[in-house]
N, C-alpha and C. Protein backbone atom coordinates (compact mmCIF):
# COMPACT_ATOMS: atom_id res chain seq x y z
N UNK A 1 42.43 49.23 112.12
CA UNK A 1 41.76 50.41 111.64
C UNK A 1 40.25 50.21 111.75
N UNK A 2 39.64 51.46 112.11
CA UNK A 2 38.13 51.03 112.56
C UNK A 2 37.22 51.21 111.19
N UNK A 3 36.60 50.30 110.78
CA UNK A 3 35.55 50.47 109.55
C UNK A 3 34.67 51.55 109.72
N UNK A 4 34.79 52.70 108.61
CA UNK A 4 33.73 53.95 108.79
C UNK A 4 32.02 53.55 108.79
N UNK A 5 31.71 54.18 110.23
CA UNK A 5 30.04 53.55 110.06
C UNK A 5 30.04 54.94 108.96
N UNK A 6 28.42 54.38 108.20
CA UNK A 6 27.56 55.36 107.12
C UNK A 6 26.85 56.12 108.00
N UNK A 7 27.21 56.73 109.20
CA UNK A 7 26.54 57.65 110.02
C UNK A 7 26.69 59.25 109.68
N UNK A 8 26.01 59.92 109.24
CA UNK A 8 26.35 61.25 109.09
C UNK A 8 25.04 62.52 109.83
N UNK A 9 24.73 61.84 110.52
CA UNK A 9 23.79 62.80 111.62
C UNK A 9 23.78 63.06 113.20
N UNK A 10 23.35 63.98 113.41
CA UNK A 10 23.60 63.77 115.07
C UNK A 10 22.44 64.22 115.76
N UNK A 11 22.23 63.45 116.50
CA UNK A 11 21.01 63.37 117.31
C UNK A 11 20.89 64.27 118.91
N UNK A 12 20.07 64.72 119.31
CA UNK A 12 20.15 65.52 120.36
C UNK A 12 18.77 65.29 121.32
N UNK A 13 18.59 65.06 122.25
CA UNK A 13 17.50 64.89 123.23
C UNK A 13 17.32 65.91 123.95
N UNK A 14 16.12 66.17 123.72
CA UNK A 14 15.91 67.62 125.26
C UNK A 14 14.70 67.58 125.14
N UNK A 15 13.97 68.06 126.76
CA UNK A 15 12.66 68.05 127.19
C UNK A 15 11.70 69.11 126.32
N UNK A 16 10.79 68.52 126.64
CA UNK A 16 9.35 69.87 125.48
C UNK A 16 9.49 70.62 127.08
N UNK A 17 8.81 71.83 126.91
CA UNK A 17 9.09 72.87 128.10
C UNK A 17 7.58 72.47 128.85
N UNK A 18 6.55 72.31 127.87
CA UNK A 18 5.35 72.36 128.20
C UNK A 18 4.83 70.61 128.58
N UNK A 19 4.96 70.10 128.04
CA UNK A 19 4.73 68.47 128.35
C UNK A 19 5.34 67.87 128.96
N UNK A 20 6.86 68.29 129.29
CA UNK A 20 7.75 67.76 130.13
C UNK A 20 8.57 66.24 129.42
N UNK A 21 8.02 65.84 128.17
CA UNK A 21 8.37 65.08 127.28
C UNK A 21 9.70 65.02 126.55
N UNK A 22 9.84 63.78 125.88
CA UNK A 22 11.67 64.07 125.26
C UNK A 22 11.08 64.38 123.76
N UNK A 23 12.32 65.04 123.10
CA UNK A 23 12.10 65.32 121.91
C UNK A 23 13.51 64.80 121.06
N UNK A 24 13.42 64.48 119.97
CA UNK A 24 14.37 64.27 119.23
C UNK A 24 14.29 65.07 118.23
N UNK A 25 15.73 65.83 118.01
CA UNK A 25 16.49 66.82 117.34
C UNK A 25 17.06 65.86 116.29
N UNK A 26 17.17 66.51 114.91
CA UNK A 26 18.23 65.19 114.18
C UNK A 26 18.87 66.57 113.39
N UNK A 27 20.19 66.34 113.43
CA UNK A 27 21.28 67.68 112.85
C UNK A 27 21.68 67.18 111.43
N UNK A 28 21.63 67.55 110.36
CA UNK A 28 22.45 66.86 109.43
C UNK A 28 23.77 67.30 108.96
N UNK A 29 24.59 66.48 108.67
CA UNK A 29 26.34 67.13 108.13
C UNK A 29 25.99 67.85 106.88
N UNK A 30 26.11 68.87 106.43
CA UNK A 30 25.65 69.00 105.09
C UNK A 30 26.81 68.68 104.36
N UNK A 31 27.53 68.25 104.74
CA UNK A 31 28.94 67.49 103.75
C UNK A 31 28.93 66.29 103.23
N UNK A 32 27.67 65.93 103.94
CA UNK A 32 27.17 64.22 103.77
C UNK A 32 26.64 64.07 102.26
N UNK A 33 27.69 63.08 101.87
CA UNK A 33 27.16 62.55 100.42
C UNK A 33 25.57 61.92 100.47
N UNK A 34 25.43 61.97 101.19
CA UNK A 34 23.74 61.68 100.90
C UNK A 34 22.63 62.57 101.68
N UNK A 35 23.20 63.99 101.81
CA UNK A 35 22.19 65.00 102.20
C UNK A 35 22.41 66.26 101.09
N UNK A 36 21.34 67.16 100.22
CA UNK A 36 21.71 67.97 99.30
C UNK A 36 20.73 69.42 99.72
N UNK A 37 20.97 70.45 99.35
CA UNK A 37 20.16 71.38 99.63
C UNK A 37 20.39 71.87 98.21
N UNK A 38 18.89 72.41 97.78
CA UNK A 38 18.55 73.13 96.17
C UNK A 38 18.03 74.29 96.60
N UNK A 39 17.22 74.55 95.63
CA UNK A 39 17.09 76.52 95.93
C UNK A 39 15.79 76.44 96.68
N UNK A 40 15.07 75.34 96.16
CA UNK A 40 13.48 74.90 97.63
C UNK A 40 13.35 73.62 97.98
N UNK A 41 14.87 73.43 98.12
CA UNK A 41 14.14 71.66 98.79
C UNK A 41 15.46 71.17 99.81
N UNK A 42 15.12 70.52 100.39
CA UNK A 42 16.35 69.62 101.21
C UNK A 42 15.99 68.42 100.79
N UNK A 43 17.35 67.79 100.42
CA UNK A 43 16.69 66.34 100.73
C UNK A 43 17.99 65.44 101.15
N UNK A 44 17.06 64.45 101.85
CA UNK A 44 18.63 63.44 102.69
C UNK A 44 17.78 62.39 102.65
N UNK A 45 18.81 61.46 102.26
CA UNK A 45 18.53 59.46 101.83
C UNK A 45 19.13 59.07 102.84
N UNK A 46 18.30 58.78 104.33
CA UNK A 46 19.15 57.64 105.02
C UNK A 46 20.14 56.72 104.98
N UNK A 47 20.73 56.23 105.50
CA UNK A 47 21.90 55.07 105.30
C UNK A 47 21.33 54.47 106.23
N UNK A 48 21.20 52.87 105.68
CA UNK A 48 21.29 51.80 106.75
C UNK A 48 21.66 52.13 107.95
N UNK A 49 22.78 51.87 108.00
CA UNK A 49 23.33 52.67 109.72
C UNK A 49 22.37 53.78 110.15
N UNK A 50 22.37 54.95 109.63
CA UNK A 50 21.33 55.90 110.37
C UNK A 50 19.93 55.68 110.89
N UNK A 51 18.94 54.88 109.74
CA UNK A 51 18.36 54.35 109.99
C UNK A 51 18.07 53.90 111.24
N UNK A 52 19.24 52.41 111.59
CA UNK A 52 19.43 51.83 112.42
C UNK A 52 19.32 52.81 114.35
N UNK A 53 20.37 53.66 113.55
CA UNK A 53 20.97 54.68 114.77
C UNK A 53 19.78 55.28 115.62
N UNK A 54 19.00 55.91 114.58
CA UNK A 54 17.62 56.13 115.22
C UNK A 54 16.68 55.37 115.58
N UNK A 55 16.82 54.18 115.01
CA UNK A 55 15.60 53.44 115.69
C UNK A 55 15.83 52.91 117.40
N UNK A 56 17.46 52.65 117.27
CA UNK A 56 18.05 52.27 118.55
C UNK A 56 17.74 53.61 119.33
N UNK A 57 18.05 54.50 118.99
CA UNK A 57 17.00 55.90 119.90
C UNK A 57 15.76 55.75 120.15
N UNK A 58 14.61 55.45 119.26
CA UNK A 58 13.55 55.34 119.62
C UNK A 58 13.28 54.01 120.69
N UNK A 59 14.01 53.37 120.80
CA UNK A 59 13.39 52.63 121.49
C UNK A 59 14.02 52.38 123.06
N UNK A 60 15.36 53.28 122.98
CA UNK A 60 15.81 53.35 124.34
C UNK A 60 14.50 54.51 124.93
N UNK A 61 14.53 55.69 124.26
CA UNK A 61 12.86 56.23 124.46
C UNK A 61 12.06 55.75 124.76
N UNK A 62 11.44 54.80 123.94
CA UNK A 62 10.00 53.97 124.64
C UNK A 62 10.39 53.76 125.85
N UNK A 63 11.94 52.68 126.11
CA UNK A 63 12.04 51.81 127.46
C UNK A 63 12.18 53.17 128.86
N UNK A 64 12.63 54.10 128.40
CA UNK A 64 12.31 55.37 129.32
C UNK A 64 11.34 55.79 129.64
N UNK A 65 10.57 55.77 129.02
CA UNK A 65 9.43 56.05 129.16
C UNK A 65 8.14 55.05 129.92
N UNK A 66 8.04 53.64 129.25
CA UNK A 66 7.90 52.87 130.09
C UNK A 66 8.40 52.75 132.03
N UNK A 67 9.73 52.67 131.76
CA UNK A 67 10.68 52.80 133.10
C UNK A 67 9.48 53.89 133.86
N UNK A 68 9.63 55.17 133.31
CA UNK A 68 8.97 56.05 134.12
C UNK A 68 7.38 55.72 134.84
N UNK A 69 6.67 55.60 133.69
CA UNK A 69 5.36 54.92 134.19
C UNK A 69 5.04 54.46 135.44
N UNK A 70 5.88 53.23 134.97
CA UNK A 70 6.21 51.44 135.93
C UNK A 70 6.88 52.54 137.50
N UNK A 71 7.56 53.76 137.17
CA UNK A 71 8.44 53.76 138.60
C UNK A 71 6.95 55.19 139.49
N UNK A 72 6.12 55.06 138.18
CA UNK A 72 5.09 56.32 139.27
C UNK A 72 4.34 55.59 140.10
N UNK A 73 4.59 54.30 139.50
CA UNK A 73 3.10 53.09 140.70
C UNK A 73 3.98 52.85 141.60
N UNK A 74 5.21 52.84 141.33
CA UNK A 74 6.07 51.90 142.44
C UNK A 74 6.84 53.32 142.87
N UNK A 75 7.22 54.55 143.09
CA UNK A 75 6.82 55.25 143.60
C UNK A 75 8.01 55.08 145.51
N UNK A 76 6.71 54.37 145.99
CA UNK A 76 7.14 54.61 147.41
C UNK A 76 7.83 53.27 148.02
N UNK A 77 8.30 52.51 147.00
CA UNK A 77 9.40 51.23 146.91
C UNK A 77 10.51 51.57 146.54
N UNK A 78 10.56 52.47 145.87
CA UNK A 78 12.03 52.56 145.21
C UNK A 78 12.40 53.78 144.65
N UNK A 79 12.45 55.31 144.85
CA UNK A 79 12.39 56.54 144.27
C UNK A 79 13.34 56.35 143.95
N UNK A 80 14.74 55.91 144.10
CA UNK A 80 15.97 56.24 143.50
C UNK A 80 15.89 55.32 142.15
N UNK A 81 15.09 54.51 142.01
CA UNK A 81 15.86 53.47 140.98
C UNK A 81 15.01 53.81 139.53
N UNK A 82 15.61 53.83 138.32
CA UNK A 82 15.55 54.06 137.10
C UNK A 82 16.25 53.47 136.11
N UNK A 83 15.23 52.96 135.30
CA UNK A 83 14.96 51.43 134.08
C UNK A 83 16.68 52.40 133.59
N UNK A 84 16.15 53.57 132.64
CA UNK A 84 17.33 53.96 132.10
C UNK A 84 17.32 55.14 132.23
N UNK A 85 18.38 55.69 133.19
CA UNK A 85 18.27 57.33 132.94
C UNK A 85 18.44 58.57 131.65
N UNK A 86 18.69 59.86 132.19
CA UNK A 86 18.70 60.50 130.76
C UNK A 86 20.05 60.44 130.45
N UNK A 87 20.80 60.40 131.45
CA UNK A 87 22.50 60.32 131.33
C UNK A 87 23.29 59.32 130.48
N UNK A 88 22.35 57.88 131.23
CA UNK A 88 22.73 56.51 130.28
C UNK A 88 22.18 57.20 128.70
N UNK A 89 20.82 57.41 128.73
CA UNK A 89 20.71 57.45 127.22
C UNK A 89 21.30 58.01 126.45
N UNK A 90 21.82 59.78 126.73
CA UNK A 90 22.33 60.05 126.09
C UNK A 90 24.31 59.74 125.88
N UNK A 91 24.15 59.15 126.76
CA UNK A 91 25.93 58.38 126.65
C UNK A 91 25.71 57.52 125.85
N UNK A 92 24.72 56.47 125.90
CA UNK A 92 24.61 55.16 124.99
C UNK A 92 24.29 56.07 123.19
N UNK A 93 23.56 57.23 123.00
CA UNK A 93 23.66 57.50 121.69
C UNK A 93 24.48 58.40 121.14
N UNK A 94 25.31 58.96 122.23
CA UNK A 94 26.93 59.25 121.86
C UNK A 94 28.07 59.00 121.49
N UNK A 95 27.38 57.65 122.02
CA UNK A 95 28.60 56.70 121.86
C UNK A 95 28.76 55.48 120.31
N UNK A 96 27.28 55.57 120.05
CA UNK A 96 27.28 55.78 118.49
C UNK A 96 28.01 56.71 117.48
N UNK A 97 28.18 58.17 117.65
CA UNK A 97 28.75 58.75 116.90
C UNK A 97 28.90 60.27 117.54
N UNK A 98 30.76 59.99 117.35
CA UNK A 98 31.40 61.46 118.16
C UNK A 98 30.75 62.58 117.75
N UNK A 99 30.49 62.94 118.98
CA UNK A 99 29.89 64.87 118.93
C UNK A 99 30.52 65.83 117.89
N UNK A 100 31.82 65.37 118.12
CA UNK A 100 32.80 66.70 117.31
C UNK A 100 32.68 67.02 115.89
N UNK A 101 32.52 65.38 115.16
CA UNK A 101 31.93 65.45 113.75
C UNK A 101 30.90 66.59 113.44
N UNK A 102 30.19 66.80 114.37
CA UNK A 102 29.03 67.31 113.75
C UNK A 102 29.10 68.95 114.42
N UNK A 103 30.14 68.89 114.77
CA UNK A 103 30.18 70.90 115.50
C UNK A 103 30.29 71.48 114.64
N UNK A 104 31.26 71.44 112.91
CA UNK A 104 31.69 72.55 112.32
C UNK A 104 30.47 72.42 111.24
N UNK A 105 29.06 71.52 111.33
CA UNK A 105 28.21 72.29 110.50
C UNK A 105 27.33 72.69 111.13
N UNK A 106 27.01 73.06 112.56
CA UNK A 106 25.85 74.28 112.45
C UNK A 106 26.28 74.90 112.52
């Protein structure tokens, strides 16, 4: 039996229209024992794991980003090749935590 990660968010990547940049989306379960909504406030207490979850996002980000840089000098050596694509990334933070969990709250 698989031990429940403390994950209760879901993360989403997509380009800014204008900068051409990534953006991170963060969805919350509102079923999540540690997210509450009052009559003017939201509030949500990370979990370790989430925490975690995102930072491992941010930094497959940086290395994308980097990657990109490093591949505009090098350019006319290698156009096909890429540190990490958008495909890997977003498979690698999918694969943290199933999509489906998080369809029936938006």
């Amino acid at each position: 039996m698989k031990k429940p990660e403390n994950i209760y968010i879901s993360l989403q990547l997509r380009k800014e229209q204008n900068s051409g940049g990534l953006l991170l989306d963060i969805h919350f379960n509102r079923d999540a024992p540690n997210f509450s909504i009052d009559q003017d406030s939201v509030s949500w207490s990370p979990t370790i794991e989430e925490l975690d979850f995102i930072g491992e996002v941010f930094d497959l980000i940086a290395k994308n980003k980097r990657g990109a840089e490093s591949r505009s000098h090098s350019l006319a050596d290698s156009p096909t090749t890429r540190q990490v694509d958008e495909t890997t990334l977003l498979d690698r933070v999918m694969d943290k935590k199933d999509r489906k969990s998080f369809t029936s709250d938006r």
